[in-house]
N, C-alpha and C. Protein backbone atom coordinates (compact mmCIF):
# COMPACT_ATOMS: atom_id res chain seq x y z
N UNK A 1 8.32 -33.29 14.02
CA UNK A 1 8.16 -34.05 12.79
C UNK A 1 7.73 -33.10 11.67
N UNK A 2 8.36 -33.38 10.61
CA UNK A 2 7.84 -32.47 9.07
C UNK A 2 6.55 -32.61 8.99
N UNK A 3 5.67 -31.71 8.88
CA UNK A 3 4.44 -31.72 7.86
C UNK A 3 4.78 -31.57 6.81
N UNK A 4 4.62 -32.83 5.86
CA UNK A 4 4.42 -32.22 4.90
C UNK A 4 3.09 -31.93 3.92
N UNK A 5 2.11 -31.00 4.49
CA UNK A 5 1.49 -30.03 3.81
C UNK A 5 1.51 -27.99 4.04
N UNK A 6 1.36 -27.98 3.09
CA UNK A 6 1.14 -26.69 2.95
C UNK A 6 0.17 -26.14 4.21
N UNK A 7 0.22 -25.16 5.35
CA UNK A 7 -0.79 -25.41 6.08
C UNK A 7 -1.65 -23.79 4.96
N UNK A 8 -1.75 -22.93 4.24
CA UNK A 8 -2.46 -22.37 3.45
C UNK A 8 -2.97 -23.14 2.24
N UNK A 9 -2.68 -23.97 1.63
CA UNK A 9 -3.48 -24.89 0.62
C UNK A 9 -3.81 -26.23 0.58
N UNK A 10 -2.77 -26.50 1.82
CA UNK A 10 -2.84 -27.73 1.85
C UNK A 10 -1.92 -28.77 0.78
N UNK A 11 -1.36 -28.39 0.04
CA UNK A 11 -0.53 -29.13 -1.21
C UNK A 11 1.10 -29.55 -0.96
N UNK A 12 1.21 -30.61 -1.71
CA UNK A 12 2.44 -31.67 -0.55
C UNK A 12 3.82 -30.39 -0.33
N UNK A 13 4.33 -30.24 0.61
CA UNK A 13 5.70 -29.57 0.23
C UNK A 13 6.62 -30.46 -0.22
N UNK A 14 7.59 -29.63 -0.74
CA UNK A 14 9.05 -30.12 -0.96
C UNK A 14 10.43 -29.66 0.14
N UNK A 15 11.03 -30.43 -0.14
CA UNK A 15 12.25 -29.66 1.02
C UNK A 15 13.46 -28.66 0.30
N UNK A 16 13.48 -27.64 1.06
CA UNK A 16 14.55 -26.90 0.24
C UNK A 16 15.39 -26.64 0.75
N UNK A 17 16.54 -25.74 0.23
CA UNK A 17 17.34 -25.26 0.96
C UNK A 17 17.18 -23.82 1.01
N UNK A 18 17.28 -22.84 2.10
CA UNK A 18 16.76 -21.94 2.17
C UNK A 18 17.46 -20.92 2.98
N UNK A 19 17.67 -19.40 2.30
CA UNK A 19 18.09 -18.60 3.34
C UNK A 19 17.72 -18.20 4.50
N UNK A 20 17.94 -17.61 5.91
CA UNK A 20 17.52 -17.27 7.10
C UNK A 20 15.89 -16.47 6.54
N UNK A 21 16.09 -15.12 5.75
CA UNK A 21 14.52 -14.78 5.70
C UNK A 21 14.13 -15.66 5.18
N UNK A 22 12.60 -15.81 6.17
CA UNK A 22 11.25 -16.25 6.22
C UNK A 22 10.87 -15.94 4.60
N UNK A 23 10.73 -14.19 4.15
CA UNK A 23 10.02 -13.78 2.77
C UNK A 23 11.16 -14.04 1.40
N UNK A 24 12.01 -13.93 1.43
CA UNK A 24 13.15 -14.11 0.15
C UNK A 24 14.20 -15.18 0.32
N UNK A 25 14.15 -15.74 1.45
CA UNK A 25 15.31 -16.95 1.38
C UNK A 25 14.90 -17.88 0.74
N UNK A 26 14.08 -18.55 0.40
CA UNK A 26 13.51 -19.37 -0.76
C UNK A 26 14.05 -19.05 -1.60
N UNK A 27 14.32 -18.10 -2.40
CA UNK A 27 14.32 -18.24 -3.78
C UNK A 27 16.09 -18.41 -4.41
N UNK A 28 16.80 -18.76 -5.33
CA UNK A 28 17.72 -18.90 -5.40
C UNK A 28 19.20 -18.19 -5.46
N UNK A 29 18.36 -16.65 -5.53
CA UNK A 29 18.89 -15.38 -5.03
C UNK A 29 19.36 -15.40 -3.82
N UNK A 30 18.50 -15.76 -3.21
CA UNK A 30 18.33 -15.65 -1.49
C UNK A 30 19.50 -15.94 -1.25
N UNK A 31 19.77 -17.23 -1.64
CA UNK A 31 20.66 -18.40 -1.07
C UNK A 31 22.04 -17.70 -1.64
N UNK A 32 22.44 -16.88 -3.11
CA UNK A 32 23.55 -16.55 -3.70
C UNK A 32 23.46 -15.17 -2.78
N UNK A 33 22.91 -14.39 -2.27
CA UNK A 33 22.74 -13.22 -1.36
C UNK A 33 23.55 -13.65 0.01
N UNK A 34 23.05 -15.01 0.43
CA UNK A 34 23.76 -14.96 1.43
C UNK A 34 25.09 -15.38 1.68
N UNK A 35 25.29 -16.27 0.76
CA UNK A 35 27.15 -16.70 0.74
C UNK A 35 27.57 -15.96 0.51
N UNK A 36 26.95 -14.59 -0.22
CA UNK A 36 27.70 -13.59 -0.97
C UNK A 36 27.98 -12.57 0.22
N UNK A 37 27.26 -12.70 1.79
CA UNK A 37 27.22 -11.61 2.42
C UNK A 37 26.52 -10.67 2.34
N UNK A 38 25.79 -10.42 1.20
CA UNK A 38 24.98 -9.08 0.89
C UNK A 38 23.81 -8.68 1.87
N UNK A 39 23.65 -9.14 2.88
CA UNK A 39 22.33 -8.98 3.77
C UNK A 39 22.87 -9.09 4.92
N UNK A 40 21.89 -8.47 5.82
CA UNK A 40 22.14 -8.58 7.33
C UNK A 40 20.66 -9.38 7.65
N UNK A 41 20.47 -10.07 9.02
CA UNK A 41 19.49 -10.89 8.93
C UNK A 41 18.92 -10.42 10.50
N UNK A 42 17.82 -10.30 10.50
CA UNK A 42 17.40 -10.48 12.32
C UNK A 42 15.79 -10.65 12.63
N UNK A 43 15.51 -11.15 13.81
CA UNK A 43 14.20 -11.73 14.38
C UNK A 43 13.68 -9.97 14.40
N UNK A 44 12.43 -10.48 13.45
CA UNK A 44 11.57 -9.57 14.13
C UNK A 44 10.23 -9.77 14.97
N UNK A 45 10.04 -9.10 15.75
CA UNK A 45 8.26 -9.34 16.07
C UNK A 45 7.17 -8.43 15.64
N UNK A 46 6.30 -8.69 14.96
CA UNK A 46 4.67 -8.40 14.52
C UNK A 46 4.09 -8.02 15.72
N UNK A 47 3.45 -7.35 15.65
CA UNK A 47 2.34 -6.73 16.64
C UNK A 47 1.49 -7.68 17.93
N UNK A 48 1.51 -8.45 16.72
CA UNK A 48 0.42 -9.75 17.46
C UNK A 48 1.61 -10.63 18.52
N UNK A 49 2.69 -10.33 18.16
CA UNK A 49 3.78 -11.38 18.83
C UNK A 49 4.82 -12.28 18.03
N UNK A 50 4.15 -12.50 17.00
CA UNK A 50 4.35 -13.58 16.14
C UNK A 50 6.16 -13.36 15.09
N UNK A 51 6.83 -13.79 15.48
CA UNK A 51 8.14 -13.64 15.07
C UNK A 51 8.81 -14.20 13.55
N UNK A 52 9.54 -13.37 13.02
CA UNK A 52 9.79 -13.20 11.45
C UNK A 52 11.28 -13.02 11.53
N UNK A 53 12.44 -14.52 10.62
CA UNK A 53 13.90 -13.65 10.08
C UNK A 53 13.49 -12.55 8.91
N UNK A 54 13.69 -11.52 8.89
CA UNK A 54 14.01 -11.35 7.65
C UNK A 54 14.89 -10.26 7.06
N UNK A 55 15.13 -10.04 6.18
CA UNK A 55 16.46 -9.88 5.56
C UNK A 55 16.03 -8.14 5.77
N UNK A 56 17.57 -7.07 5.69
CA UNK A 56 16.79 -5.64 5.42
C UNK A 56 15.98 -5.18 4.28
N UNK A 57 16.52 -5.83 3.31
CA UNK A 57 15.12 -5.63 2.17
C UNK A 57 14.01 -5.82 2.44
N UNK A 58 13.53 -7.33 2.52
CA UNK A 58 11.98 -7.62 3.06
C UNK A 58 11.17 -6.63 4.47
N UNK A 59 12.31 -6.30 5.31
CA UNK A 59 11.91 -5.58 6.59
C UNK A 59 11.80 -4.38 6.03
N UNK A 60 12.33 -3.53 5.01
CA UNK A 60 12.22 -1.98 4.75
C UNK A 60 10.98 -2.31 4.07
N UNK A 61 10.51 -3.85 2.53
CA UNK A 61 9.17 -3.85 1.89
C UNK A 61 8.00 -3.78 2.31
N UNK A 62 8.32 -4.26 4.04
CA UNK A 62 7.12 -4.39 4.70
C UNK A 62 5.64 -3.44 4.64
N UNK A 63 5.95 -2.67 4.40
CA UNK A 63 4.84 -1.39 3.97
C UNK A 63 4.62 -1.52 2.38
N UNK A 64 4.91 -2.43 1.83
CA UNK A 64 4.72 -2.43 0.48
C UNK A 64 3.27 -3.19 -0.05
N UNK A 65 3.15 -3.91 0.88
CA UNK A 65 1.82 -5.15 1.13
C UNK A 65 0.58 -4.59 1.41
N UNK A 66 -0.26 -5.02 0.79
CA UNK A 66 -1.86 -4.11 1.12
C UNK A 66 -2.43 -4.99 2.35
N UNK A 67 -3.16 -4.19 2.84
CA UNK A 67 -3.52 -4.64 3.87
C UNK A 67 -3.83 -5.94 4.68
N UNK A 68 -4.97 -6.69 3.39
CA UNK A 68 -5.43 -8.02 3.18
C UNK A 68 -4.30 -8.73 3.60
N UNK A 69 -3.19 -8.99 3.33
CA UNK A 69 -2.05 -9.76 3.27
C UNK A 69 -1.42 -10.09 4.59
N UNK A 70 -2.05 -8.98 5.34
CA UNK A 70 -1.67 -9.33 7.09
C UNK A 70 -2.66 -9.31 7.79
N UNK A 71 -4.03 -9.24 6.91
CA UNK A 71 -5.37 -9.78 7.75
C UNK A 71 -6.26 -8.65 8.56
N UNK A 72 -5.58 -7.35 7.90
CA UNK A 72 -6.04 -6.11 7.94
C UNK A 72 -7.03 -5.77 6.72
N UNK A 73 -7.78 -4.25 6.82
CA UNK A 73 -8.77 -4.11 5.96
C UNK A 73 -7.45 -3.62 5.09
N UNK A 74 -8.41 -3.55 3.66
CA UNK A 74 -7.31 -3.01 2.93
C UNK A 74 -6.82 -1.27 2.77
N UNK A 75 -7.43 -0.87 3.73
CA UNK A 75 -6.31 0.79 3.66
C UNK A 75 -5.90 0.95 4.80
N UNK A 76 -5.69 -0.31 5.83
CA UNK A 76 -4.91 -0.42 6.75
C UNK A 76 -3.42 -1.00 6.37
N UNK A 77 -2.46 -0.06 6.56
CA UNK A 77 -1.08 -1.16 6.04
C UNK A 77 -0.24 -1.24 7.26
N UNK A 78 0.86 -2.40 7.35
CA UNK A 78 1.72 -2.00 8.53
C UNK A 78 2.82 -1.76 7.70
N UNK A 79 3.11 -1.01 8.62
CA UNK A 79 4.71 -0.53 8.33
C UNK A 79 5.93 -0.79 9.17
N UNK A 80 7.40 -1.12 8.60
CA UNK A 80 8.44 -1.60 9.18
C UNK A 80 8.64 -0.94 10.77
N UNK A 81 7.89 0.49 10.78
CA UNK A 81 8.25 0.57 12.34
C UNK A 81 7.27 0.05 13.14
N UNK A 82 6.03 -0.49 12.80
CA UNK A 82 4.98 -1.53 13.48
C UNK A 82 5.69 -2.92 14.03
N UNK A 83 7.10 -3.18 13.40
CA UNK A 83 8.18 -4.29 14.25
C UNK A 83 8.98 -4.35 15.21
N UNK A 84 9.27 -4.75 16.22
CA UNK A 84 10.29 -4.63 17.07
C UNK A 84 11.16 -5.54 16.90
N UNK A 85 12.30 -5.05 16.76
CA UNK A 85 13.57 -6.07 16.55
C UNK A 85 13.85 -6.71 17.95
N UNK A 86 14.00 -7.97 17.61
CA UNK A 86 14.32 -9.02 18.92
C UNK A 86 15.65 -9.32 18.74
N UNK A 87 16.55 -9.27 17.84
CA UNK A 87 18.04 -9.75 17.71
C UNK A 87 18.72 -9.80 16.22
N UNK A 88 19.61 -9.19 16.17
CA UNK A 88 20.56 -9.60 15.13
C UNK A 88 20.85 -10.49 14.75
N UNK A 89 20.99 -11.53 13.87
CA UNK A 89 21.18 -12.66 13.47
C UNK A 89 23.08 -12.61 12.87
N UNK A 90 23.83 -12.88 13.48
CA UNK A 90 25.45 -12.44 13.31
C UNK A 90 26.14 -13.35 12.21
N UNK A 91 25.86 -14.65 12.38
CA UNK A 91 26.19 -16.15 11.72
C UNK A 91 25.15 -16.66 10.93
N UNK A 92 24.67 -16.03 9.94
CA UNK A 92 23.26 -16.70 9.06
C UNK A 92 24.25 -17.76 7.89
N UNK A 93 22.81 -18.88 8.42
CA UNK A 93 23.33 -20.19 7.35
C UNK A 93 22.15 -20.72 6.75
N UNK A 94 22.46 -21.61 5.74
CA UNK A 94 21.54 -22.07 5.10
C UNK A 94 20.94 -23.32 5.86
N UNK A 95 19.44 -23.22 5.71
CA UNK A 95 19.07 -24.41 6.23
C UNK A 95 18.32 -24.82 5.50
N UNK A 96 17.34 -26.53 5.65
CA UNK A 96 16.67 -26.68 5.24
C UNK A 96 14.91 -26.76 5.90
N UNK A 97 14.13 -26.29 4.64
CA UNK A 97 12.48 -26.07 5.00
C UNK A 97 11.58 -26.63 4.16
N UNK A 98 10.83 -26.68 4.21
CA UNK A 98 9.34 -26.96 3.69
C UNK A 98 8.90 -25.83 2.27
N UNK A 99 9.08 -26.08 0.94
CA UNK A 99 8.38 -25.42 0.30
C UNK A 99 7.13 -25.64 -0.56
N UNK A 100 6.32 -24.78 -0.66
CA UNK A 100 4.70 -24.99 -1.32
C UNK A 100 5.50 -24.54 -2.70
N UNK A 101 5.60 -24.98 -4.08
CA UNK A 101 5.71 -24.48 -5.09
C UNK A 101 3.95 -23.99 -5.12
N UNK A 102 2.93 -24.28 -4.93
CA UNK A 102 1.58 -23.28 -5.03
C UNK A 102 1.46 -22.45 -4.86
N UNK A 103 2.11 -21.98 -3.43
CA UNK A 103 1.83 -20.76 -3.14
C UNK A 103 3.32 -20.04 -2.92
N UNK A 104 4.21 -20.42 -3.49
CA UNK A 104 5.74 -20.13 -4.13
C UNK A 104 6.34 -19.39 -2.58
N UNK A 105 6.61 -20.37 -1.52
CA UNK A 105 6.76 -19.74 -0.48
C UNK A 105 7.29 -20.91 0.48
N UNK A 106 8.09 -20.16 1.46
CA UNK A 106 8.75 -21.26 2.32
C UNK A 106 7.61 -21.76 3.80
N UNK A 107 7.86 -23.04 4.07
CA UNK A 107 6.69 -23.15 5.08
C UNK A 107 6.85 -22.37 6.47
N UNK A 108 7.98 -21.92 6.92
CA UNK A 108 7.88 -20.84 7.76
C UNK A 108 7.38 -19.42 7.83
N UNK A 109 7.11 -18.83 6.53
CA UNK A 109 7.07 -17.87 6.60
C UNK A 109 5.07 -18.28 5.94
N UNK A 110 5.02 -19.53 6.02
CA UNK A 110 3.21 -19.64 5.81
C UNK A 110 2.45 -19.39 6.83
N UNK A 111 3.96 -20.18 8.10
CA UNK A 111 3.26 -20.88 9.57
C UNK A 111 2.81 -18.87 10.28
N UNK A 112 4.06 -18.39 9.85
CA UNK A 112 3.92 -16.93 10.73
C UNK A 112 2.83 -16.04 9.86
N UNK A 113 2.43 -16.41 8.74
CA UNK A 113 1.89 -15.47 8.47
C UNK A 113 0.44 -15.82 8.35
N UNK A 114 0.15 -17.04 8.44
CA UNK A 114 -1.56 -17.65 8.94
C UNK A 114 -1.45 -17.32 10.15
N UNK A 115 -0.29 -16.98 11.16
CA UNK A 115 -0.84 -16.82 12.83
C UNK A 115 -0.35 -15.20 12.54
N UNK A 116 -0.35 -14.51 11.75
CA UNK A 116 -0.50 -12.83 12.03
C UNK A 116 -2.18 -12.60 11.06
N UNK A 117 -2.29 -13.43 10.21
CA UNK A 117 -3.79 -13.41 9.77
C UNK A 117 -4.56 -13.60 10.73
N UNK A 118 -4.60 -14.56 11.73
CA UNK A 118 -5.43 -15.13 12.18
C UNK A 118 -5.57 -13.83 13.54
N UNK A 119 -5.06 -13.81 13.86
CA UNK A 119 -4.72 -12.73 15.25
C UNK A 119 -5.25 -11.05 14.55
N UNK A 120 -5.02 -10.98 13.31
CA UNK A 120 -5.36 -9.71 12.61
C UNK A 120 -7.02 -9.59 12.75
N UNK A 121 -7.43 -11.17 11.82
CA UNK A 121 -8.65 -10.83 11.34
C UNK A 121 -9.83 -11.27 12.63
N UNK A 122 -9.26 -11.81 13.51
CA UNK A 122 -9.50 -11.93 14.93
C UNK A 122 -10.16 -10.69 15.96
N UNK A 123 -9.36 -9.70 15.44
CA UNK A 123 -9.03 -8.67 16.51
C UNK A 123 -10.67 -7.94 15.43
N UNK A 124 -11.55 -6.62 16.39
CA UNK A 124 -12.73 -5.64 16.17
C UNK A 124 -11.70 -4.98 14.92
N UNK A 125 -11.96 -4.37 13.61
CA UNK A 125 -11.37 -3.50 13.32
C UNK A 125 -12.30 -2.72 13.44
């Protein structure tokens, strides 16, 4: 069944239509990126386990994020080879998800990234 709340703010979602990545398929780029072909798409896994589509852009930005943002101190960063690829994604389509206009983000990529916070800020640093 949909939640519809935000599980980071709590604020109602909306339903969208959305590309395969979790971090940029939201936005309306995303969606002209992918009919257009311009991306390759595949599962990744996080350290903690916790599994991510996302596009090769977002997977090369991954080191672009300060630490805080994955529940690390902040001069801890991860970087794209901290992922293990689980599969190629061959047939990417649009689907529909959950979006927070608050926190300008699709609800999948809230759900994975409160459970790589949580497992981050969890863990002794």
């Amino acid at each position: 069944m949909f939640n519809p709340q935000c599980p980071t703010c709590y604020s109602e979602l909306e339903t969208r239509a959305v590309a395969p990545c979790f971090m940029c398929g939201d936005s309306e780029s995303g969606i002209e990126h992918l009919t257009d072909g311009r991306h390759e798409y595949a599962v990744y896994r996080f350290p903690n386990g916790t599994e991510m589509v996302l596009c090769e852009i977002c997977y090369l930005d991954i080191g672009a994020f300060c630490g805080e943002t994955w529940g690390f101190p902040s001069d801890q960063r991860l970087s794209c080879n901290d992922l293990f690829l689980v599969r190629q994604i061959y047939d990417p389509v649009v689907v529909k998800d959950g979006y927070c206009s608050k926190c300008q983000a699709r609800l999948a990529y809230l759900r994975a990234l409160r459970e790589i916070i949580e497992a981050n800020s969890s863990r002794e640093q």
